[in-house]
Protein backbone atom coordinates (compact mmCIF):
# COMPACT_ATOMS: atom_id res chain seq x y z
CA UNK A 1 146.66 78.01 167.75
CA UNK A 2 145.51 78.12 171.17
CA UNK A 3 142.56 76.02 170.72
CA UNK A 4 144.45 72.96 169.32
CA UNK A 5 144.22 70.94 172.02
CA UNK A 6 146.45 67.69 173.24
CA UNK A 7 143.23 65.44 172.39
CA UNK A 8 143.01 67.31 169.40
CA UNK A 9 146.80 66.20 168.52
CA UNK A 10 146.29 63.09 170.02
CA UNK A 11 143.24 62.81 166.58
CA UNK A 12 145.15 63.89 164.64
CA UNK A 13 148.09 61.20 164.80
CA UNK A 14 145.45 58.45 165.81
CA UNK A 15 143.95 59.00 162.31
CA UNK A 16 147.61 59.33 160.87
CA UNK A 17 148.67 55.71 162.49
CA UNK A 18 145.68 54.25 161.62
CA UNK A 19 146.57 55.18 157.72
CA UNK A 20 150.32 53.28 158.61
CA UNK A 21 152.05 56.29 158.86
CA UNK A 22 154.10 58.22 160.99
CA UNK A 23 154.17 61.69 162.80
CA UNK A 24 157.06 62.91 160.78
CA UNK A 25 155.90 66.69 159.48
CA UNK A 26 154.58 68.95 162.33
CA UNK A 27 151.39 70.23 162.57
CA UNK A 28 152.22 73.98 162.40
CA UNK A 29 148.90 74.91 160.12
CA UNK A 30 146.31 76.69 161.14
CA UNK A 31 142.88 76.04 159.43
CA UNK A 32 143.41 79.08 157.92
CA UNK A 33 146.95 78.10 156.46
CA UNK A 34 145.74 74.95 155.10
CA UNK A 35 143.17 77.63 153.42
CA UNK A 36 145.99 80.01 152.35
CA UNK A 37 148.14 77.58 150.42
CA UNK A 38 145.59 77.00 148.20
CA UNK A 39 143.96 80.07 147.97
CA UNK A 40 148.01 81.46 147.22
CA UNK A 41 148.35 78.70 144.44
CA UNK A 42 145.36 79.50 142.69
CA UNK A 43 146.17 82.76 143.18
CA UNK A 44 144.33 85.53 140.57
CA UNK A 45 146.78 87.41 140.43
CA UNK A 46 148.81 84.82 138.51
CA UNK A 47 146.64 82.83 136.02
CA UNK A 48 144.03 85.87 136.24
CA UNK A 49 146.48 88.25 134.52
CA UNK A 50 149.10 86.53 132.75
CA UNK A 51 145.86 84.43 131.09
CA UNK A 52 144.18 87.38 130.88
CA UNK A 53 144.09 87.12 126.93
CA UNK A 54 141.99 84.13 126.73
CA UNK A 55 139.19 85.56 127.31
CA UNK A 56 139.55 89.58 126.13
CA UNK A 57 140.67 87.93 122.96
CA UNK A 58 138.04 85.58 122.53
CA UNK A 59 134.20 86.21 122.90
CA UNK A 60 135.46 89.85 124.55
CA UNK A 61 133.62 91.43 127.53
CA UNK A 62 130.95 88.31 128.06
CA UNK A 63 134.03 85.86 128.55
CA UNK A 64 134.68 87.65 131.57
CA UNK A 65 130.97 88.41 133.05
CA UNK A 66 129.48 85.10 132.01
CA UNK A 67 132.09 83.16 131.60
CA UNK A 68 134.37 83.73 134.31
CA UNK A 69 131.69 82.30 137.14
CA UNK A 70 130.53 79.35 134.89
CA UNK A 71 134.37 77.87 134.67
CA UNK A 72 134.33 78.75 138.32
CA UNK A 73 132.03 76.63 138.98
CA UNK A 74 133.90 73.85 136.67
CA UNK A 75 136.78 74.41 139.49
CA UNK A 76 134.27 74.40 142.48
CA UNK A 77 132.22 70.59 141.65
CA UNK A 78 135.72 69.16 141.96
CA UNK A 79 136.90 70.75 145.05
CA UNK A 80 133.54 69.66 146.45
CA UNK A 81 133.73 66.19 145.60
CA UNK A 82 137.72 65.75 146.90
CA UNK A 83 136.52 68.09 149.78
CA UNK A 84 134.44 64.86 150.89
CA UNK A 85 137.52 62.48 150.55
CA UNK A 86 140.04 64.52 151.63
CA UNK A 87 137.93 64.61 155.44
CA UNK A 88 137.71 60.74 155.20
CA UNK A 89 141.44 60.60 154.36
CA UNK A 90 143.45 63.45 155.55
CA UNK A 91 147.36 62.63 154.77
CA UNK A 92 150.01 64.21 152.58
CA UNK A 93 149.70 63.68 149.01
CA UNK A 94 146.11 62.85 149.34
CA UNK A 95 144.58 62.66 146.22
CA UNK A 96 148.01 59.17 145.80
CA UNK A 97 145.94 58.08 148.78
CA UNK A 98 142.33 58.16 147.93
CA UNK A 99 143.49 56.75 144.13
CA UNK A 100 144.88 53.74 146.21
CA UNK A 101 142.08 52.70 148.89
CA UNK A 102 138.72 53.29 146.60
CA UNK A 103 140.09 51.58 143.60
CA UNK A 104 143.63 49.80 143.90
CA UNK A 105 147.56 50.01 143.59
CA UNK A 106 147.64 50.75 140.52
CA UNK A 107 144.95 53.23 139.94
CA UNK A 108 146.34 54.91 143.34
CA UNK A 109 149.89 54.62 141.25
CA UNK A 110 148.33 56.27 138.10
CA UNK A 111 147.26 59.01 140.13
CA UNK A 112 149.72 59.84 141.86
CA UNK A 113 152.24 60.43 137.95
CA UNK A 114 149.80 62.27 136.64
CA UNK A 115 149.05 65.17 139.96
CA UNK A 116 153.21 64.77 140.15
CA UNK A 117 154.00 65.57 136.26
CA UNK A 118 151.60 68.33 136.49
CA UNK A 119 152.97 69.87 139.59
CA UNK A 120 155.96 69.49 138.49
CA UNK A 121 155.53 71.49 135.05
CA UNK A 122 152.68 73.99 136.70
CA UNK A 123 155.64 75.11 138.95
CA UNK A 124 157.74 75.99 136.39
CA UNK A 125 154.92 77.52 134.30
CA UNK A 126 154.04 79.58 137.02
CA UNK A 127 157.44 80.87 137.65
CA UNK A 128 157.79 81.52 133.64
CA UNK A 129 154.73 83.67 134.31
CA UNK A 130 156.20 85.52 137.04
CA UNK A 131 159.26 85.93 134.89
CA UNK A 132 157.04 87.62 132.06
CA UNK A 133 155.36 89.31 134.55
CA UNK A 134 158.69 90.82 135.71
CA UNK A 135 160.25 91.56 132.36
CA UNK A 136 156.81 93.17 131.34
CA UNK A 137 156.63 95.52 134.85
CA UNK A 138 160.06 96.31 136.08
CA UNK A 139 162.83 94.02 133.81
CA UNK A 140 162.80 95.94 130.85
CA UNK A 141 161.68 99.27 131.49
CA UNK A 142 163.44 99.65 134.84
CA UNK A 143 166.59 96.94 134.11
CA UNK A 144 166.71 96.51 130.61
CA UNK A 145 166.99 93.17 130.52
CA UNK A 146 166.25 91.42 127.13
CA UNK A 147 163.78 88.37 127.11
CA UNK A 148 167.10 85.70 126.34
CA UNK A 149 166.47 81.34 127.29
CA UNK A 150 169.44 82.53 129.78
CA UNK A 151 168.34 85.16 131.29
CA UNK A 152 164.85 83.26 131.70
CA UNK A 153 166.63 80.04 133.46
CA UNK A 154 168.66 82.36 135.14
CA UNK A 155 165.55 84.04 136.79
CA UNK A 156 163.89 80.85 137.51
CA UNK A 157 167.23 79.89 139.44
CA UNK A 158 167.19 82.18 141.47
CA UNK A 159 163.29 82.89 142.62
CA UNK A 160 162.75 78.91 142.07
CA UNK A 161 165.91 78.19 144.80
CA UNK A 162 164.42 80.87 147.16
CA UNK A 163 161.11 79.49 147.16
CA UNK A 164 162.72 75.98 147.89
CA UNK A 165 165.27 77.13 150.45
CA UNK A 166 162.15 78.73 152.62
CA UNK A 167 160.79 75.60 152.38
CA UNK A 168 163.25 73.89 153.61
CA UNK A 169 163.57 76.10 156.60
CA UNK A 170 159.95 74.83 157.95
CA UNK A 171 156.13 74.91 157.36
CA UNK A 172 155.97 77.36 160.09
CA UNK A 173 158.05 80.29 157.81
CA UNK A 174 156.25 79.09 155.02
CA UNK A 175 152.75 79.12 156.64
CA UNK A 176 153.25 82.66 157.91
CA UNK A 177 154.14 83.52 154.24
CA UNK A 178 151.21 82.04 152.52
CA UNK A 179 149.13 83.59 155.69
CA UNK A 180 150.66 86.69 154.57
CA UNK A 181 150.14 85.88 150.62
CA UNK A 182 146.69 85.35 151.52
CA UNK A 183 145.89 89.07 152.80
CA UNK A 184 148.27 90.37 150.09
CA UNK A 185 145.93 88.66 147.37
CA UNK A 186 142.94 90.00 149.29
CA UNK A 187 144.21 93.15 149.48
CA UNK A 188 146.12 93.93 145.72
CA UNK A 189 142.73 92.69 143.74
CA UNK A 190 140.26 95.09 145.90
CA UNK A 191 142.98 97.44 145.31
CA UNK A 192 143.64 96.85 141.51
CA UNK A 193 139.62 96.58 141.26
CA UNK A 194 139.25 100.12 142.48
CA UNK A 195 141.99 101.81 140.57
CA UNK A 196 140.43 100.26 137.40
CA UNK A 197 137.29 101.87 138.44
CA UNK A 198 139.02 104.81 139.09
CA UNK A 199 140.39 104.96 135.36
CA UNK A 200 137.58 103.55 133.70
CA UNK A 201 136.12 106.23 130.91
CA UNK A 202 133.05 105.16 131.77
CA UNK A 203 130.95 102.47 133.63
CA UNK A 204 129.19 100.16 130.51
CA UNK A 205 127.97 97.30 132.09
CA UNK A 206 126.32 95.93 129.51
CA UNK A 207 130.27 95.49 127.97
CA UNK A 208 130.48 92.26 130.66
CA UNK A 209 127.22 90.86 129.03
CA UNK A 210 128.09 91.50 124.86
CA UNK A 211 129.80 89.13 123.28
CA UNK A 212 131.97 89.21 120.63
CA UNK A 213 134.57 87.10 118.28
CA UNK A 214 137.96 88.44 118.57
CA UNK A 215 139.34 85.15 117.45
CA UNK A 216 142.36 84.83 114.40
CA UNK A 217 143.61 88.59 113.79
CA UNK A 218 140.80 90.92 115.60
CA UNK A 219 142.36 88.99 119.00
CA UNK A 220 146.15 88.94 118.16
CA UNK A 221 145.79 85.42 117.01
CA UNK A 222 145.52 84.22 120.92
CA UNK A 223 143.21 81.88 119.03
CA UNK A 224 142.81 80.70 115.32
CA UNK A 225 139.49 81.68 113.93
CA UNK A 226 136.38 79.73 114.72
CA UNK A 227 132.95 80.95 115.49
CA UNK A 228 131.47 82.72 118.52
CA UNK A 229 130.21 79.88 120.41
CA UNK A 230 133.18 77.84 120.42
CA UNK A 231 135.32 80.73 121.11
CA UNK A 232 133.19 81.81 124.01
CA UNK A 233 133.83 78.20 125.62
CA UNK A 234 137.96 78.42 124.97
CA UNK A 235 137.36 81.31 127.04
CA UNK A 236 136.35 79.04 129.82
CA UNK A 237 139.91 77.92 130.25
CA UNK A 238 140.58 81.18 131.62
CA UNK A 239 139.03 80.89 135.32
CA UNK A 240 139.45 77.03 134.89
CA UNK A 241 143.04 77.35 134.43
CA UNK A 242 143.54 79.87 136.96
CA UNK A 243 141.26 78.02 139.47
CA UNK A 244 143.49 75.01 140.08
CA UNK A 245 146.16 74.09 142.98
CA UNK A 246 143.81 73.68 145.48
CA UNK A 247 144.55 69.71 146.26
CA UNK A 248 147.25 71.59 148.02
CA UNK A 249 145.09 71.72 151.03
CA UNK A 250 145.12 68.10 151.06
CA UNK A 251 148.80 67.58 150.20
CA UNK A 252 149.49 69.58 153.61
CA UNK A 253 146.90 67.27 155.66
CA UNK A 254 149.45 66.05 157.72
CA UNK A 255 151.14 69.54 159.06
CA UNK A 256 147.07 71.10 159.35
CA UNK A 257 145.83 71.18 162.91
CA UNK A 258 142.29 69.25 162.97
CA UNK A 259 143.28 68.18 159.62
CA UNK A 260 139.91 66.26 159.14
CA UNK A 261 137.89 69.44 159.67
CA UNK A 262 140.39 72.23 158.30
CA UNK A 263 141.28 70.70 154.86
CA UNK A 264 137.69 70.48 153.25
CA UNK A 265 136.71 73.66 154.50
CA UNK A 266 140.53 74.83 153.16
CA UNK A 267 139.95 73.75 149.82
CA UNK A 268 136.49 74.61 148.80
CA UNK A 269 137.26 78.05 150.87
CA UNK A 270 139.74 78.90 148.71
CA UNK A 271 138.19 78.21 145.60
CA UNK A 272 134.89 80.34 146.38
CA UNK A 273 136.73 83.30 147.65
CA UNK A 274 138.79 83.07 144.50
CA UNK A 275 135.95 83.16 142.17
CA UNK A 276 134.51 85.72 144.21
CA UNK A 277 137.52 88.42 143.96
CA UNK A 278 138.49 87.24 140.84
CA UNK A 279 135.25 88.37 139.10
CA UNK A 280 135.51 91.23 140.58
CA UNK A 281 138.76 92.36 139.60
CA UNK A 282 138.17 91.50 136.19
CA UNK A 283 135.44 92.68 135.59
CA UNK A 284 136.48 96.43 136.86
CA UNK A 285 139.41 95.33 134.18
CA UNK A 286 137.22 95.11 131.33
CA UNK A 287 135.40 98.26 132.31
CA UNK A 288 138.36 100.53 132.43
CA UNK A 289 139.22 99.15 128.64
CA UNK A 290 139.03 102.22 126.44
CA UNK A 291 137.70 100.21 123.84
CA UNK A 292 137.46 96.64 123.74
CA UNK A 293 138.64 96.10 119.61
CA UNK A 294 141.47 98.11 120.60
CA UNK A 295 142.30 95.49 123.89
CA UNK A 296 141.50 92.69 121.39
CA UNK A 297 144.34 93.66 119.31
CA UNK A 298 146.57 93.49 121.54
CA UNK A 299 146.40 89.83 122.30
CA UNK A 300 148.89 88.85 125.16
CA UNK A 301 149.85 92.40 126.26
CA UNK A 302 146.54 93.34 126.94
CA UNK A 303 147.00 93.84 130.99
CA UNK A 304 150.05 96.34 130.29
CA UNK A 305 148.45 97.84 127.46
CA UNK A 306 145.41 98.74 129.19
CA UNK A 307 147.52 99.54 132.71
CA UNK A 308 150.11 102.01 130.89
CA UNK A 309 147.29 103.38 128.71
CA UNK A 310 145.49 104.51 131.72
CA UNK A 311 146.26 104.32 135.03
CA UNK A 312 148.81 106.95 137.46
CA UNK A 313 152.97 105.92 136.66
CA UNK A 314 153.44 105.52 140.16
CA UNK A 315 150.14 103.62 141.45
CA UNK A 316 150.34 101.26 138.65
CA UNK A 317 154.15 100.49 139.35
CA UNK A 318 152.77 100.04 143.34
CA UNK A 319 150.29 97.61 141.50
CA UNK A 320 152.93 95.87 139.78
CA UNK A 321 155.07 95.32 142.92
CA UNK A 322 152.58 93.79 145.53
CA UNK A 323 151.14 91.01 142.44
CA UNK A 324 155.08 90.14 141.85
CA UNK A 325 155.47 89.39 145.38
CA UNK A 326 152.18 87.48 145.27
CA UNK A 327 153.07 85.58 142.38
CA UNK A 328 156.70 84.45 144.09
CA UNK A 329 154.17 83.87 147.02
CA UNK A 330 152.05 81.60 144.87
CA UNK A 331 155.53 79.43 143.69
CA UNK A 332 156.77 78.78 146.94
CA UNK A 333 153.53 77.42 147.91
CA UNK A 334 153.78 75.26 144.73
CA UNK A 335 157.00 74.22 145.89
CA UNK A 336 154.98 72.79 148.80
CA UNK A 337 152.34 70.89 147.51
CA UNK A 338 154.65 69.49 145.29
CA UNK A 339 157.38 67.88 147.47
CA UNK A 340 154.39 66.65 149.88
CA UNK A 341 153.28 64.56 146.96
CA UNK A 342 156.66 63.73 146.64
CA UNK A 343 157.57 62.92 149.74
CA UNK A 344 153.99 60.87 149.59
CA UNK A 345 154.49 58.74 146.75
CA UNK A 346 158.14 58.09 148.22
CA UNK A 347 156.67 56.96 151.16
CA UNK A 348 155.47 53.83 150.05
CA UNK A 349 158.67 52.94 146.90
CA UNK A 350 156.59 54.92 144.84
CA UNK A 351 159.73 56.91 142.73
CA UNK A 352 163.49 56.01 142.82
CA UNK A 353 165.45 56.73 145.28
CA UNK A 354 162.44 56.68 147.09
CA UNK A 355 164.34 56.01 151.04
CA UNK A 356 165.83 59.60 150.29
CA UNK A 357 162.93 61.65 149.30
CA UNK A 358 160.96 60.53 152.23
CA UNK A 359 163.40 61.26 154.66
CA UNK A 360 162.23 64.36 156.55
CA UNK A 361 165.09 66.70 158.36
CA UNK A 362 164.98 66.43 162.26
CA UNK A 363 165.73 70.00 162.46
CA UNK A 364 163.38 71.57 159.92
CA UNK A 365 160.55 68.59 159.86
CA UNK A 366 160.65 69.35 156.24
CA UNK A 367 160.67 66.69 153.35
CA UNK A 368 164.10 68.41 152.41
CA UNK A 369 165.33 65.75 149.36
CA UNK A 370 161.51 65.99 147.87
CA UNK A 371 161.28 69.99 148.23
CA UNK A 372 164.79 70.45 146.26
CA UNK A 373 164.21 67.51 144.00
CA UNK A 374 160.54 69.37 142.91
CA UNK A 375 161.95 72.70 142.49
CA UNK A 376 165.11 71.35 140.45
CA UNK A 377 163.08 69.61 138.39
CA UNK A 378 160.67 72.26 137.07
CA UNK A 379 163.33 74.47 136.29
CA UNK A 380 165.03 71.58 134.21
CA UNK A 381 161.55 70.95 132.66
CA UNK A 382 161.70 74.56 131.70
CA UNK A 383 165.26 74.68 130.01
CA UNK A 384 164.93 71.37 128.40
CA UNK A 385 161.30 72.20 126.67
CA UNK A 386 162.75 75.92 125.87
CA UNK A 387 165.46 74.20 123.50
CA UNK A 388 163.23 71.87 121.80
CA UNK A 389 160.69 72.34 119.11
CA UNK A 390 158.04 70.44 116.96
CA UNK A 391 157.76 72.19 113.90
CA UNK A 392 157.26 76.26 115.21
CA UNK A 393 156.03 75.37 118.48
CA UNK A 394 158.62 75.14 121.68
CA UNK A 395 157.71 71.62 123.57
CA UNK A 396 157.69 73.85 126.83
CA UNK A 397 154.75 75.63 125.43
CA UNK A 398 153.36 72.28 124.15
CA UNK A 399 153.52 70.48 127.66
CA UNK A 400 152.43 73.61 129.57
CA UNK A 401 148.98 72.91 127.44
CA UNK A 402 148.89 69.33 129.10
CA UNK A 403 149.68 70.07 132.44
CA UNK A 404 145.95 71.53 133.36
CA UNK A 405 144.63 68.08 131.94
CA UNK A 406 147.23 65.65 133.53
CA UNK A 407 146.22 67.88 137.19
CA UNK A 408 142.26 67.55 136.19
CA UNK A 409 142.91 63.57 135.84
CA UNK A 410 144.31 63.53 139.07
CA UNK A 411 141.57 64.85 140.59
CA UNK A 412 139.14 62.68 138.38
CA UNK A 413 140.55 59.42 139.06
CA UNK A 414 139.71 59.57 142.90
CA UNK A 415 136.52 61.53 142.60
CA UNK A 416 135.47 58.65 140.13
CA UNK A 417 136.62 55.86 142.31
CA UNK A 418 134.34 57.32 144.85
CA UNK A 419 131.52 57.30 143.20
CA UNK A 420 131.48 53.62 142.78
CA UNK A 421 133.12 53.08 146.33
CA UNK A 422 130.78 54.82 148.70
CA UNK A 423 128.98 52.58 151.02
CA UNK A 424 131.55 49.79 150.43
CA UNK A 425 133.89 48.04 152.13
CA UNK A 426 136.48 50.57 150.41
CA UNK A 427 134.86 53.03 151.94
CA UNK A 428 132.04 53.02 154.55
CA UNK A 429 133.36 55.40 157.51
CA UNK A 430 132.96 59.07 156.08
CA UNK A 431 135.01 61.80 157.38
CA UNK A 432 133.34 64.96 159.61
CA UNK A 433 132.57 67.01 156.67
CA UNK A 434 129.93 65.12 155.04
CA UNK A 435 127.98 65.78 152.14
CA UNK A 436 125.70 62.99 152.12
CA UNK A 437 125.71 60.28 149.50
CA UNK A 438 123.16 62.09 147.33
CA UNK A 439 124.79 65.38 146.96
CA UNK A 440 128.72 63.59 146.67
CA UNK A 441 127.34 61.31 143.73
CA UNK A 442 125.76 64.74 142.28
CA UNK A 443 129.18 66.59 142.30
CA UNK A 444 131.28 63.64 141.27
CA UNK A 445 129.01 63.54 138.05
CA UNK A 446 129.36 66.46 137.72
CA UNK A 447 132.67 66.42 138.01
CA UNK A 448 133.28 63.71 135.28
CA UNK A 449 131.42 65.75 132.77
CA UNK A 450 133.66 68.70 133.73
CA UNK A 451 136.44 66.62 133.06
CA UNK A 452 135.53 66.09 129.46
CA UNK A 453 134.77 69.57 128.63
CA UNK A 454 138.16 70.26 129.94
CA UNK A 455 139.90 67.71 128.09
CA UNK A 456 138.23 68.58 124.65
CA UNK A 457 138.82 72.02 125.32
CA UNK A 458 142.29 71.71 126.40
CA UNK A 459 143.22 69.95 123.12
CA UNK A 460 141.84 72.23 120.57
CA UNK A 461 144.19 75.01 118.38
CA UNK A 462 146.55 75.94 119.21
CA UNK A 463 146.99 73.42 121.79
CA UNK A 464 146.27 70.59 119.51
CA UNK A 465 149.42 68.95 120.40
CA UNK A 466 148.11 68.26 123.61
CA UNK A 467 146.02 65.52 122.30
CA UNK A 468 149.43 63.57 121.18
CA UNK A 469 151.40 64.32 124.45
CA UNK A 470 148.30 63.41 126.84
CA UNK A 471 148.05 60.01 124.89
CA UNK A 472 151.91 59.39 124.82
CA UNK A 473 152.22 60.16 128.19
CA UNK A 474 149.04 57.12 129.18
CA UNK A 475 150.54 54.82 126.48
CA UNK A 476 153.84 55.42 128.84
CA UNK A 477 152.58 54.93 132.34
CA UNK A 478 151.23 52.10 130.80
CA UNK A 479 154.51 50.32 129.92
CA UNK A 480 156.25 51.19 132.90
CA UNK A 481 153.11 49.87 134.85
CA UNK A 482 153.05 46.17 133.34
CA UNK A 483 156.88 46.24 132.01
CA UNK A 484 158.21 47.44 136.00
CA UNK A 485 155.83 48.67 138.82
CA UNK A 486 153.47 45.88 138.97
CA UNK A 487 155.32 43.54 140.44
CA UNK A 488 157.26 46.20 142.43
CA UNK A 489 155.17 48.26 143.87
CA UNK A 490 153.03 47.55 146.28
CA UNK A 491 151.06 51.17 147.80
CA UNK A 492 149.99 52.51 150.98
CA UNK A 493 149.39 50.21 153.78
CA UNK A 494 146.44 48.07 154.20
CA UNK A 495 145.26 45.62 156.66
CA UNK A 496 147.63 43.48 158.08
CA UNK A 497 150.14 45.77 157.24
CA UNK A 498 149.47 48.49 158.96
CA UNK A 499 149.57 46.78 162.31
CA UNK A 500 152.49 45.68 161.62
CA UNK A 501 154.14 49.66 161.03
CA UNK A 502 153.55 50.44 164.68
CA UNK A 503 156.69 49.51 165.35
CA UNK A 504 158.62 51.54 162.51
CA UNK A 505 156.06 54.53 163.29
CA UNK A 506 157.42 54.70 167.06
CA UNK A 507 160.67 54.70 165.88
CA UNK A 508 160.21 57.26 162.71
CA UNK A 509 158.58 59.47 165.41
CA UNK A 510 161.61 59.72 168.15
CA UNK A 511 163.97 60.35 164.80
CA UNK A 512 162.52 63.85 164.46
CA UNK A 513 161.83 64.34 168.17
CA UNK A 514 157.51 64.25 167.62
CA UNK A 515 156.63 63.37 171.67
């Protein structure tokens, strides 16, 4: 990072002091780093295949062609709109932040349970993927390992504690990693993309533009039956799902170089280029499908059914081993975004024990309480929910259905808040990347509309349960707010106040040795 410059440091923390807060992380993160973690989060080779079913058990080849790009695009009017704020307000666990100063404590407060329970559980959802991904590649075949609740925590001990411990060891091993996650990704879909061509019987376009109703028994009962149309839009949860996790640009603000600049471009980047190989790589998917009834059928297994059906022993075992690595890549840069918010919220009294989860290690400049407490939590979010059932349904798979909706809120809240706040005293100095107030209010309408569809969708069969958690969990937040935290906590400094943390900052700084 040659071109980081001492004025360019010297802008960084000036913007970082004038927020109240110290200099603690270090700024190891290139702009394309801050792009990486997000783009390795989302990553397609995660929610792309182990989601895969969705839509090739829905409305068939068309929820791929058509609707892959449009719940892109769902994915993209957010990122644009908390691209905007995140330039204006570039600290670690932004979205906490930008709840807080364009609306108030508690809204800030609100925000920042609902982005933390759904980091929380999407970390151990995505390592549960990884862990079927594994058992369906290499554990059984090669290991013969049987799919036990002990052999699953057992997994998620071990890959869960790795990701954690390289985080502990410092945002410049883990930045190098996601940097290297981010080529992998590049390089495993174009490659997966052409061996699908390769294998493909033949090339039927047209397959990505017919729709179909796989839904109830024709789809493996991925969904119950309904008609076409509404199947079509369940589909949509597919690319809307898998295109999430990119607030992480914003949760690593504060260890990007030229934070201001790097972090918008980071996090709209990484959606667009996303979408981009994404579509391609599943759509070469859906043209190598012998038959698409036949892929229907096979509901969930549909990636390894089509893989083993036709492609090469040995490539597709190649395959299997670089999106593995990619998808341990893509947990350990969860484990990041989620102990920044951590360490965030913990900054200001926002959790208990707050005074240890925002201490940050003089050796590492890591957040090293937040990073464990994150990872030790998902994994006890997984065993817990595993062992418990309503009626048929596990509560892990129950929550896992909420967590999309409880991250979309915490996008919403902010983005909403803005819309109102632009031009006020809340906020009238915009960031470097700048929209314009016309085209912010467009996206952040747009945004609030997405943010119904995905709620309504989110809710319906099978993940009707949803509904009753998502509820529970507001009717919660909003006894602890009035019974406890309204009188306690009191957010990120304002005014006054942060004149008044000079003092502390200088001091916080020397602790970890920042000059």
């Amino acid at each position: 990072m040659s071109d980081y410059t001492d004025h360019d440091k010297k802008q960084d923390m000036h913007v970082l002091h004038s927020m109240g807060y110290a200099q603690e992380l270090e700024r190891r993160m290139s702009s394309f780093s801050n792009f990486a973690v997000s783009f390795s989060i989302i990553c397609i080779l995660s929610g792309g295949i182990n989601s895969l079913a969705q839509a090739t058990a829905g409305a068939g080849g068309a929820a791929i062609g058509i609707g892959w790009p449009l719940g892109c695009f769902v994915s993209l009017v957010f990122a644009v709109a908390m691209a905007q704020i995140s330039s204006a307000y570039p600290t670690a666990g932004g979205l906490y932040h930008w709840g807080s100063i364009l609306g108030n404590r508690f809204t800030g407060w609100l925000t920042a349970w609902f982005n933390l329970l759904g980091l929380v559980t999407v970390l151990g959802a995505i390592n549960v993927g990884t862990y079927y991904f594994f058992m369906g590649s290499f554990g059984t075949s090669y290991f013969g390992l049987t799919d036990t609740t002990v052999v699953r925590i057992l997994f998620l001990v071990v890959i869960t504690g790795a990701q954690a411990l390289v985080n502990h060891m410092g945002i410049g091993l883990t930045a190098k990693l996601t940097d290297f996650s981010g080529y992998l990704i590049f390089a495993t879909a174009i490659a997966l993309a052409a061996v699908c061509l390769l294998a493909a019987p033949s090339y039927d376009i047209a397959r990505l533009f017919t729709f179909a109703n796989y839904s109830g028994e024709a789809g493996g009962n991925v969904w119950p039956s309904t008609s076409g149309a509404w199947v079509f839009l369940l589909g949509l949860l597919l690319p809307i799902y898998t295109i999430t996790g990119y607030d992480a640009s914003a949760h690593t603000s504060e260890e990007t170089v030229k934070a201001a600049h790097s972090v918008p471009r980071g996090m709209v980047a990484s959606v667009l280029w996303s979408a981009l190989f994404g579509y391609i790589m599943l759509c070469a998917f859906v043209l190598m499908l012998p038959n698409m009834d036949d892929a229907a059928k096979q509901g969930w297994n549909v990636f390894f059914w089509a893989m083993d059906s036709q492609v090469n022993p040995a490539v597709k075992d190649l395959l299997y081993l670089a999106i593995f690595v990619s998808q341990w890549l893509c947990g350990l840069a969860t484990v990041t975004s989620v102990s920044r918010m951590i360490f965030a919220f913990s900054r200001d009294g926002g959790l208990p024990a707050s005074k240890a989860l925002a201490k940050v290690s003089p050796q590492h400049r890591t957040p090293v309480a937040a990073i464990w407490t994150g990872s030790i939590l998902s994994v006890l979010f997984v065993w817990g929910s595993s062992l418990v059932s309503i009626g048929e349904t596990p509560v892990y798979t129950i929550v896992v259905s909420c967590t999309v909706i409880f991250l979309f809120f915490s996008f919403a809240i902010p983005i909403t808040l803005g819309l109102f706040a632009w031009g006020t005293s809340k906020w009238d100095k915009m960031g470097p990347w700048n929209l314009g107030e016309g085209i912010f209010k467009l996206f952040a309408v747009l945004s609030i509309l997405a943010m119904m569809l995905i709620f309504v969708l989110g809710i319906q069969p099978p993940n009707q349960w949803a509904l009753y958690i998502t509820v529970g969990f507001l009717v919660l937040t909003g006894i602890v707010w009035f019974g406890f935290e309204s009188r306690r906590f009191k957010g990120p400094p304002i005014g006054d106040e942060v004149a008044r943390r000079q003092v502390e900052i200088a001091a916080a700084e020397k602790a970890v040795g920042e000059a």
